[in-house]
Protein backbone atom coordinates (compact mmCIF):
# COMPACT_ATOMS: atom_id res chain seq x y z
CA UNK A 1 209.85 44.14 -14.78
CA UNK A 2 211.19 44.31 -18.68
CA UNK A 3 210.78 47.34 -20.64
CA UNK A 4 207.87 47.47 -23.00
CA UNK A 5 206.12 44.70 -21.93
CA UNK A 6 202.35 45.16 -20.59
CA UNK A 7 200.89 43.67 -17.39
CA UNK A 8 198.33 41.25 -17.44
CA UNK A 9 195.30 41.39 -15.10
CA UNK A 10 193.62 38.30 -15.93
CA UNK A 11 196.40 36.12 -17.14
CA UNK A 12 197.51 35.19 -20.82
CA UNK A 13 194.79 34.60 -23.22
CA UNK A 14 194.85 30.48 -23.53
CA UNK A 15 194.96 29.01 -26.92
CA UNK A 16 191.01 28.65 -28.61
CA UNK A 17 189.82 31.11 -26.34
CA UNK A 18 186.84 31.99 -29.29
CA UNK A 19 185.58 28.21 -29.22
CA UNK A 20 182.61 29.22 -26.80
CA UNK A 21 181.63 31.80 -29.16
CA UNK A 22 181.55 29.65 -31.88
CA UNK A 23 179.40 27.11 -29.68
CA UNK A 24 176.66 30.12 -28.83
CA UNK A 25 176.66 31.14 -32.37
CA UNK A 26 175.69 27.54 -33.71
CA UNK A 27 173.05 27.47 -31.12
CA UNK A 28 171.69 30.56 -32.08
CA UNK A 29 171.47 30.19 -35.95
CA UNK A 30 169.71 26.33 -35.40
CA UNK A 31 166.85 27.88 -32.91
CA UNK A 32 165.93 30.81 -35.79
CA UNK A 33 166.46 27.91 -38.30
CA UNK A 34 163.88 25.74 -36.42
CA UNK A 35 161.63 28.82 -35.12
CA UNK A 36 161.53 29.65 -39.10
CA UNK A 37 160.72 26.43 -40.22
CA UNK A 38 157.85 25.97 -38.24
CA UNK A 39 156.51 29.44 -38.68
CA UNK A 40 156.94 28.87 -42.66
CA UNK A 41 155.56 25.40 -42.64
CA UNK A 42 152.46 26.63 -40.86
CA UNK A 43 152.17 29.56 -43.33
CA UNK A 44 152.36 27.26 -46.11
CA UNK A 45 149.74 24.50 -44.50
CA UNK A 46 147.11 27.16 -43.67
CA UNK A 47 147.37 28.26 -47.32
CA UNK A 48 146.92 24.90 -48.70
CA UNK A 49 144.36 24.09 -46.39
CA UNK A 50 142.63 27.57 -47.07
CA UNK A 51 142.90 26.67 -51.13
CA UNK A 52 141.19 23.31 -50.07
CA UNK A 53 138.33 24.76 -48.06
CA UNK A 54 137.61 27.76 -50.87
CA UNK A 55 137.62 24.69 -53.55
CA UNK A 56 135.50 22.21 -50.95
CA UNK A 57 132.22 23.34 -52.85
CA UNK A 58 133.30 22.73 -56.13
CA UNK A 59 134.84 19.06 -54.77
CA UNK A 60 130.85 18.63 -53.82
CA UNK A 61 129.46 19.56 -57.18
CA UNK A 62 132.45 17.59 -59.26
CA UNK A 63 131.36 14.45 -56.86
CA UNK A 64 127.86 15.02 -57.91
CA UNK A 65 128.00 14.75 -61.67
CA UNK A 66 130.26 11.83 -61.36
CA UNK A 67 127.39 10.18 -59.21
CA UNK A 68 124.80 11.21 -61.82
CA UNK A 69 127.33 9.92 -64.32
CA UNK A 70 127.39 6.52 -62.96
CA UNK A 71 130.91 6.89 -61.31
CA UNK A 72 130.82 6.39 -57.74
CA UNK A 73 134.15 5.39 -57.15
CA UNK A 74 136.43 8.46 -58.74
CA UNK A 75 133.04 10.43 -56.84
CA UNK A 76 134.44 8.94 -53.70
CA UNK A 77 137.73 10.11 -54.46
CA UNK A 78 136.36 14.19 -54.70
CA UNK A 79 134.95 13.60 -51.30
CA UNK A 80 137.61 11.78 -49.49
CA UNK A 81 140.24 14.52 -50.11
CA UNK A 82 137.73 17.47 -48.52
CA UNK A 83 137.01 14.99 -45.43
CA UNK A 84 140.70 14.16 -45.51
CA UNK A 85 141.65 18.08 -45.26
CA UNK A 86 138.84 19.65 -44.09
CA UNK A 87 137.63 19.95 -40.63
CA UNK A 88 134.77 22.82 -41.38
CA UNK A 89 131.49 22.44 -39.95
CA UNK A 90 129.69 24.33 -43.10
CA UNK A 91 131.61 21.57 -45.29
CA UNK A 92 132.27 18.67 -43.66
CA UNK A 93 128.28 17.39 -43.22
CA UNK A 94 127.98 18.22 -46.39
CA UNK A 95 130.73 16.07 -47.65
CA UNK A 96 129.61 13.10 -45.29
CA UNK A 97 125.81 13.44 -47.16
CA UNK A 98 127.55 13.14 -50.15
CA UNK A 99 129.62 10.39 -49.12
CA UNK A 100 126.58 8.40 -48.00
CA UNK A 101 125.10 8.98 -51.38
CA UNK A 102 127.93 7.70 -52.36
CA UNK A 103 128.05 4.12 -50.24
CA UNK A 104 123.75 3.91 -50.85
CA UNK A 105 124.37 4.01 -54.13
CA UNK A 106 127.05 1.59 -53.68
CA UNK A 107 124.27 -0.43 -51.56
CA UNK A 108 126.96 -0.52 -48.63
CA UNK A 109 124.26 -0.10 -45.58
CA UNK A 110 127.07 -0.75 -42.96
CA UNK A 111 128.55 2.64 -44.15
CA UNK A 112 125.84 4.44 -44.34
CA UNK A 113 124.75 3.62 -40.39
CA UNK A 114 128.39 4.68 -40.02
CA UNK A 115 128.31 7.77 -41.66
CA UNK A 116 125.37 9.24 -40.47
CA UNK A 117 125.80 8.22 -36.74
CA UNK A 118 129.34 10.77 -37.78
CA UNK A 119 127.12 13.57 -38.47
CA UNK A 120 124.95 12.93 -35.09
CA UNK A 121 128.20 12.29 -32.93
CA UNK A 122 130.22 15.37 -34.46
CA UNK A 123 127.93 18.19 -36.08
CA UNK A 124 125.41 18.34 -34.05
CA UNK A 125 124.53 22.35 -34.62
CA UNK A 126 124.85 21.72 -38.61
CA UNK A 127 121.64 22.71 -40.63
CA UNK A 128 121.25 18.81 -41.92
CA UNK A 129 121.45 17.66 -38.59
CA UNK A 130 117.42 17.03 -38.68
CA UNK A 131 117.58 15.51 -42.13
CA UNK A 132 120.57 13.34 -40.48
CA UNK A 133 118.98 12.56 -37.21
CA UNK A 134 115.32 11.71 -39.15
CA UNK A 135 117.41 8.92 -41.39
CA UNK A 136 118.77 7.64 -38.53
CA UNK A 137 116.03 7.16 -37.05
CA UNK A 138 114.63 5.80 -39.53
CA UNK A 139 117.52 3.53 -39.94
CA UNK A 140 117.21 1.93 -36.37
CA UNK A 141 113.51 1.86 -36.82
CA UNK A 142 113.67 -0.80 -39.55
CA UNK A 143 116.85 -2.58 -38.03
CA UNK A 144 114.06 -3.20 -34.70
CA UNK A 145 116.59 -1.26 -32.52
CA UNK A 146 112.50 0.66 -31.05
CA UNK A 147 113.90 1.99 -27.65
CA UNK A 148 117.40 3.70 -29.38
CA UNK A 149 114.69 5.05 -32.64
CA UNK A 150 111.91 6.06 -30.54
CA UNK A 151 113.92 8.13 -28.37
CA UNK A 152 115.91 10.08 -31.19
CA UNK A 153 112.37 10.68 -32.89
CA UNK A 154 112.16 12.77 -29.40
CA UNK A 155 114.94 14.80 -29.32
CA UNK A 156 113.95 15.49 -32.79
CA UNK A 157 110.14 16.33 -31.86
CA UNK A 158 111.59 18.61 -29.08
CA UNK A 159 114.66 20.23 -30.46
CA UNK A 160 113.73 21.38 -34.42
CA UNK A 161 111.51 24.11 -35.04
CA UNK A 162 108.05 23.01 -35.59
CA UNK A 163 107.74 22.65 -39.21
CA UNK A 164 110.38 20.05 -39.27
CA UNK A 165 108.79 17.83 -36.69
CA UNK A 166 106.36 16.16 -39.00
CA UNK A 167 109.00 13.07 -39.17
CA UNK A 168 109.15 12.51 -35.27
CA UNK A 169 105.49 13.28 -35.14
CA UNK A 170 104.24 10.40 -37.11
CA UNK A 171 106.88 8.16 -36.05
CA UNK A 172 105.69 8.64 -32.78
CA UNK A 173 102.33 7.89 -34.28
CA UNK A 174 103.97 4.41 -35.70
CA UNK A 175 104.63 3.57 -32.08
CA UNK A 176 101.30 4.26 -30.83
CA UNK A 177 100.26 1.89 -33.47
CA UNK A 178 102.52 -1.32 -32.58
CA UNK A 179 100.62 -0.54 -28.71
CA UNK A 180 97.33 -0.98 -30.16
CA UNK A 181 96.35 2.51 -29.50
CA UNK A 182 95.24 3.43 -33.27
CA UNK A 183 93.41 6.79 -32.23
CA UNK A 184 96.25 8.26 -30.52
CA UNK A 185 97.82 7.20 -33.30
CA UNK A 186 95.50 9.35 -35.42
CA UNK A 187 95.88 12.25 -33.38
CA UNK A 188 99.85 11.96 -34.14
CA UNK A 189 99.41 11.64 -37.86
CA UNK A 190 96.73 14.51 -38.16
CA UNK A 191 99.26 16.50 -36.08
CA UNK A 192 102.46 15.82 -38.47
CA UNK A 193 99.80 17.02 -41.65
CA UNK A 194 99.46 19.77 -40.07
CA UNK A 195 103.29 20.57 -39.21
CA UNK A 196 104.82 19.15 -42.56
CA UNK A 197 104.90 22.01 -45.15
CA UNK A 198 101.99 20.61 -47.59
CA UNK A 199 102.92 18.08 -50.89
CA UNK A 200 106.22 17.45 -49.22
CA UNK A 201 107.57 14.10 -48.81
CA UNK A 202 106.87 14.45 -44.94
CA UNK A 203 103.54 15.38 -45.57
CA UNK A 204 102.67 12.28 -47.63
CA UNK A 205 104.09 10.07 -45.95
CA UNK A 206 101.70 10.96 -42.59
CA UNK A 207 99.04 11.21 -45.23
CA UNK A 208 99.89 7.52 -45.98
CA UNK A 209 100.29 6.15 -42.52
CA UNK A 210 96.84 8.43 -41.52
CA UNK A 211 94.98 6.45 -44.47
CA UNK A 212 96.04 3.05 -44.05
CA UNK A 213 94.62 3.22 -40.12
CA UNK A 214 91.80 4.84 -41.28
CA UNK A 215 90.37 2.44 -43.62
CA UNK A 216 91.80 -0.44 -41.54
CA UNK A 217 89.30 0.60 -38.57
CA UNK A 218 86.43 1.15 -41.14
CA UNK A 219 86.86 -2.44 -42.68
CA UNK A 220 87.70 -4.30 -39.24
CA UNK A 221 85.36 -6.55 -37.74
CA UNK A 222 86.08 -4.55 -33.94
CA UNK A 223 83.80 -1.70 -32.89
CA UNK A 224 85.11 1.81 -32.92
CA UNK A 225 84.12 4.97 -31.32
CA UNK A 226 82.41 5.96 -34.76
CA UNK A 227 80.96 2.77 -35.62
CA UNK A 228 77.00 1.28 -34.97
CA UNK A 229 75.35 -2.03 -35.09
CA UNK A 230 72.33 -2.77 -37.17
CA UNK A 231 69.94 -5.91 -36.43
CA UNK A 232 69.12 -7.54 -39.64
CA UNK A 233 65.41 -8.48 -39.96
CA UNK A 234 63.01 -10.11 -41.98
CA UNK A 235 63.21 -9.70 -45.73
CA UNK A 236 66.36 -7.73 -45.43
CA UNK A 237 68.36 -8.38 -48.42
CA UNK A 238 72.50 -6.87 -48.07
CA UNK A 239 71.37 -4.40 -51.16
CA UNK A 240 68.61 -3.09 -49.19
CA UNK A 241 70.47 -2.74 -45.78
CA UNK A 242 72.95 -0.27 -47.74
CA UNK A 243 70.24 1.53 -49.03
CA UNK A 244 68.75 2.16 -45.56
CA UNK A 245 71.66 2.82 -44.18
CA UNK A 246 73.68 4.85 -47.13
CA UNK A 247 76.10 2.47 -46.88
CA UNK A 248 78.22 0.14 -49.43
CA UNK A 249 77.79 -3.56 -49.63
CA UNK A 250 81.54 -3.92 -49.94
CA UNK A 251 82.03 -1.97 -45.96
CA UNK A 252 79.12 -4.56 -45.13
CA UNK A 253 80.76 -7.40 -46.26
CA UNK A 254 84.51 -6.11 -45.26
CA UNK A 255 83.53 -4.96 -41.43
CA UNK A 256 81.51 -7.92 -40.82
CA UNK A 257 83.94 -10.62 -42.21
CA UNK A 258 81.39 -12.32 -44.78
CA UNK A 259 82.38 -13.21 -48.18
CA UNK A 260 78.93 -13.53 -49.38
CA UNK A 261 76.20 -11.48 -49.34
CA UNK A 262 73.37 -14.37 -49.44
CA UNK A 263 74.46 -15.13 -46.41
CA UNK A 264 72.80 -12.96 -43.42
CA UNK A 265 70.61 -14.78 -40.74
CA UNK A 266 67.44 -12.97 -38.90
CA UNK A 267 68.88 -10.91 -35.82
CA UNK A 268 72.37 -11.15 -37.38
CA UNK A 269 74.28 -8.01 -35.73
CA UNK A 270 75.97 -5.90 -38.23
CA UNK A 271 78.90 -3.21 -37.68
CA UNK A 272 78.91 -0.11 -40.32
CA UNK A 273 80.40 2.81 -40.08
CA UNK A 274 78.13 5.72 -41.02
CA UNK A 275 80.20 8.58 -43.94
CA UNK A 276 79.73 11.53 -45.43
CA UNK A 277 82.75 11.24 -47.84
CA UNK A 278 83.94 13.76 -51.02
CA UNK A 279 86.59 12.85 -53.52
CA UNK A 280 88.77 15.36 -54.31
CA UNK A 281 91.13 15.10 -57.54
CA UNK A 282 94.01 17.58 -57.98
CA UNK A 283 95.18 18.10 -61.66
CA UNK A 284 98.29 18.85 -60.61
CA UNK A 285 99.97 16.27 -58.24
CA UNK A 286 98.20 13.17 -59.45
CA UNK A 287 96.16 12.14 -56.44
CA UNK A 288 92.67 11.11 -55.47
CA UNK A 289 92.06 12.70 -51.96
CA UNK A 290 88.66 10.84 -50.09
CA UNK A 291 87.92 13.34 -47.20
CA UNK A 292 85.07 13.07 -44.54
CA UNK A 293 83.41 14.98 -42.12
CA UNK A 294 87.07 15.77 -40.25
CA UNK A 295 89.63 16.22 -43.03
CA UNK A 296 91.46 14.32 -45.30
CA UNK A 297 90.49 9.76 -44.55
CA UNK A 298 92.29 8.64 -47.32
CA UNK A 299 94.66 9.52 -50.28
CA UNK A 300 95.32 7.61 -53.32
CA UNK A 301 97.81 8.35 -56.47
CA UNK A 302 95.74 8.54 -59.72
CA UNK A 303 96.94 8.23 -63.39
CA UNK A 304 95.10 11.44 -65.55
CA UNK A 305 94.50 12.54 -68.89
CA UNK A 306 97.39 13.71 -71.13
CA UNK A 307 97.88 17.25 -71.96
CA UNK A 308 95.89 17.43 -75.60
CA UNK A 309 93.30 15.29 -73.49
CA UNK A 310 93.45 16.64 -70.01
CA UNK A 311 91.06 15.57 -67.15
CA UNK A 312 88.34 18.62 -67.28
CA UNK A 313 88.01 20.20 -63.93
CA UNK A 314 84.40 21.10 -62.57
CA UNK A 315 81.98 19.22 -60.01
CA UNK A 316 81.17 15.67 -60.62
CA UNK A 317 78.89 12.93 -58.65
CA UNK A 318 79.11 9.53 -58.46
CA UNK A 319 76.92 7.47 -60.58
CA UNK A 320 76.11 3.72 -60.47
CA UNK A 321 79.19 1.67 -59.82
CA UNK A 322 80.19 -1.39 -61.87
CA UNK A 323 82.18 -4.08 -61.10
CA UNK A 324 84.55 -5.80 -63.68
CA UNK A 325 82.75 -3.88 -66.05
CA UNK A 326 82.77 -4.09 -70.20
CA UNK A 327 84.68 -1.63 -71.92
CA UNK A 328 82.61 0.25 -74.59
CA UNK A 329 85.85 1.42 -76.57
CA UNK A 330 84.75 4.14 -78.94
CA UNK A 331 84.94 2.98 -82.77
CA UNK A 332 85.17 -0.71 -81.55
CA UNK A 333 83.13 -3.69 -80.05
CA UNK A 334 82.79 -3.81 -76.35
CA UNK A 335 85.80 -5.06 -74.66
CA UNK A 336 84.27 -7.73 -71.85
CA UNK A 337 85.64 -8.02 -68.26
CA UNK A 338 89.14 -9.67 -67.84
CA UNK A 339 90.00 -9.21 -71.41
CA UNK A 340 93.89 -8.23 -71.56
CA UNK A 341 92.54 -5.00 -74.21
CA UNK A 342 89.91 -3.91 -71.03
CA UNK A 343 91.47 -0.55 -69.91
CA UNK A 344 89.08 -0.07 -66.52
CA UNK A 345 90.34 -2.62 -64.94
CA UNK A 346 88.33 -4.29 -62.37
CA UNK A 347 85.88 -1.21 -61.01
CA UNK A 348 84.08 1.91 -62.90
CA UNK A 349 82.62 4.78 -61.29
CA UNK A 350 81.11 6.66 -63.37
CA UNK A 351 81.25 10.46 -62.82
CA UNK A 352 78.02 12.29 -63.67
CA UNK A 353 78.51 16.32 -64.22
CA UNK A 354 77.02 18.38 -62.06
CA UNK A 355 77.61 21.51 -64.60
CA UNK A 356 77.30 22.74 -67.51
CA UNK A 357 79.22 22.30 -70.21
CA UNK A 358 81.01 18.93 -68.48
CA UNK A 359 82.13 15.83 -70.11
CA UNK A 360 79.82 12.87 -69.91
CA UNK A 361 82.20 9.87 -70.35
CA UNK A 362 84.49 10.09 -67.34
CA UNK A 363 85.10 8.09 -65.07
CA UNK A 364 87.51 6.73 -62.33
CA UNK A 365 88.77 3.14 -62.88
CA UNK A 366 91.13 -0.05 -62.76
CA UNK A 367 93.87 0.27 -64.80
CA UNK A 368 95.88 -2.80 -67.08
CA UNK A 369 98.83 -0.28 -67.06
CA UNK A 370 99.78 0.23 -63.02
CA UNK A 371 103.28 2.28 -64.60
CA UNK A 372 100.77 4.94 -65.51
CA UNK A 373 99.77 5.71 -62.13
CA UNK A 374 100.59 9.47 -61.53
CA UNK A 375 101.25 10.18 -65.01
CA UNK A 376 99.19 12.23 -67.63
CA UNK A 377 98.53 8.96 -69.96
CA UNK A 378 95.23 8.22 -70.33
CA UNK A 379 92.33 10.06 -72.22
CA UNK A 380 90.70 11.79 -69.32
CA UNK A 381 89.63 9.54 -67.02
CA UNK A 382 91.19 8.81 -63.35
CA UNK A 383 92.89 5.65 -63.09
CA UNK A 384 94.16 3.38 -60.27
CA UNK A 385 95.86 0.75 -59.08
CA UNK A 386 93.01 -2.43 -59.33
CA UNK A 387 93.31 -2.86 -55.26
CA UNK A 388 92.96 0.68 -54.53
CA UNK A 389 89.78 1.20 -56.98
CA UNK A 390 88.26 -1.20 -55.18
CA UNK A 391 88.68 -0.42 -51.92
CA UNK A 392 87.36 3.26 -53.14
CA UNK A 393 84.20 1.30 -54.48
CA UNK A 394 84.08 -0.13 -51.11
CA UNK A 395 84.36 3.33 -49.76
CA UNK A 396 82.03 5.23 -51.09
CA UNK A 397 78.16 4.99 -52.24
CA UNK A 398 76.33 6.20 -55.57
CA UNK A 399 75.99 10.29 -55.39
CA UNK A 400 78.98 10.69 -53.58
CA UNK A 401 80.23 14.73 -55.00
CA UNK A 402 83.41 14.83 -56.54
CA UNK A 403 85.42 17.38 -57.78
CA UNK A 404 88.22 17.61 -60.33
CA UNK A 405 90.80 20.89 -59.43
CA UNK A 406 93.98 22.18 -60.72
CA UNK A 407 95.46 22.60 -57.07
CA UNK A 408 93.83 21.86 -53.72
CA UNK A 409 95.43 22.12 -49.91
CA UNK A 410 93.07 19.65 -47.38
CA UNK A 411 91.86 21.47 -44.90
CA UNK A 412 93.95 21.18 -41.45
């Protein structure tokens, strides 16, 4: 062995011997590159998409006034970046309502099926979910899709608390009526009064539904649980059956399909429909309500008095109803029937006070200005449309009470 030189266990070190280190190194450095990366890009997307969620609401409101402004399309721009971003069930149905705003008022129906059936399909715990499901509904309902509507207006009876049912409830009631089963029908519609929270739109719209039936088995020629036959005999005049019977000619001639009352033959059977009815008119909403011996029949939208002539509240009675009648316009010459000037329209009822102290020139009437219905217009009287005064003045007889109130709720 030479001097001074040192043995080697494992050989001579070859030439690059670091090159593996090197390799491990690289490795290394590009996994905390990549581990990095994706721990700052997720940092940095959860605080954009946190900026877009805290900013969501004011999207909503920004969308809103450019709706109300007439600009649907940069509206549909505000909401498309929050639907785009935003997967958050307190925001995202109310984006979509927005957005079918939006498309209605663009008059795209396609969309709004499409949107709403999103809501339905993806949200269903979200607190418009009922308002949602209700359109729907609705929706189907007119498109004549019956078995898909009718059985969402279920879920819909069965699933929301009970004073959101009223829209189920007198679809439901719809349905009864398309089977020919109008007093089940009834039952629905005096159920969904009763279950809508009262003035709401729910609330008049089984109010309209109840009304329509009503009248439409009071006027129709079939027999009804309420109705009764009278026998006319000799020297029995139409006038004088009504008397007897404290009923109007007009139900007479309506429920008995005659046309004129000169007309009735000895033993001719006649179908009436025995009422008690009170009119009801509330100051404050506008309407006529026509209730009988078991709630509200019937409610009509009435045109009243402006405010430095307002419609004076107090207890009232019918007196003796006119048809077409003149118009005695104070400070002019009458105004006769059909004239274009004639402001009653085509029926008066005169309203006779039953107080002290009460005006003695009311009256509910016709009107020549149907706009003015469920305004404060006129100079104190009542006014409705032509068709619906006289299907009132078919309605009800002379003496008939009526009151005039600030606010009343029908009775359940």
């Amino acid at each position: 062995m030479t001097a001074g030189k040192k043995k080697s266990y494992f050989g001579d070190k070859p030439k690059g011997d670091n090159t593996l280190y090197k390799i491990i190194f690289v490795i290394v450095l590009i996994g905390a590159i990549v581990v990095g990366g994706f721990k700052v890009s997720n940092w940095f997307q959860n605080k954009i998409t946190g900026h877009i969620e805290a900013s969501a609401p004011e999207r909503l409101e920004n969308a809103q006034s450019l709706l109300e402004a007439d600009n649907p399309t940069q509206a549909l721009e505000e909401i498309q970046s929050i639907l785009d971003r935003v997967d958050n069930p307190d925001i995202s149905p109310k984006a979509i309502l927005m957005h079918i705003e939006i498309v209605r008022h663009q008059q795209n129906n396609e969309a709004v099926e499409g949107l709403l059936k999103s809501i339905i399909d993806q949200y269903p715990d979200a607190p418009e979910y009922p308002q949602v499901a209700v359109e729907y509904a609705r929706l189907l309902e007119e498109q004549g899709k019956m078995e898909e509507s009718l059985a969402l207006y279920k879920t819909i009876y069965e699933t929301v608390p009970s004073s959101m049912r009223a829209p189920g409830t007198t679809a439901m009631g719809r349905e009864k009526e398309r089977q020919s089963q109008p007093y089940e029908a009834i039952k629905l519609y005096k159920q969904a009064l009763t279950e809508a929270p009262y003035d709401s739109a729910e609330w008049e719209e089984a109010a309209g539904y109840l009304g329509d039936l009503n009248t439409s088995l009071l006027f129709s020629q079939s027999k009804t649980p309420d109705s009764k036959s009278y026998v006319v005999v000799s020297g029995d005049s139409l006038t004088s059956i009504g008397s007897k019977l404290n009923i109007t000619q007009g139900q007479l001639l309506r429920a008995n399909g005659m046309t004129n009352p000169n007309t009735l033959r000895l033993n001719q059977m006649l179908k009436y429909t025995p009422k008690d009815f009170n009119i009801v008119i509330e100051r404050s909403t506008c309407r006529i309500y026509l209730m009988d011996g078991q709630g509200l029949f019937k409610m009509y939208k009435t045109g009243l008095g402006r405010p430095e002539k307002q419609t004076t509240k107090g207890r009232y009675k019918v007196g003796n109803k006119e048809k077409n009648p003149t118009w005695h316009k104070p400070g002019a010459v009458p105004i006769p029937p059909g004239d274009p000037e004639n402001e009653l329209g085509s029926r008066w009822l005169p309203l006779i006070p039953e107080e002290a102290g009460l005006p003695t020139d009311l009256g509910i009437h016709g009107t020549i200005h149907p706009d003015s219905i469920g305004k404060y217009s006129s100079s104190g009287c009542p006014r409705m449309h032509n068709a619906e005064v006289e299907e009132l003045y078919d309605l009800v007889v002379r003496s008939t009470p009526v009151q005039i109130l600030e606010t009343f709720t029908p009775p359940s």
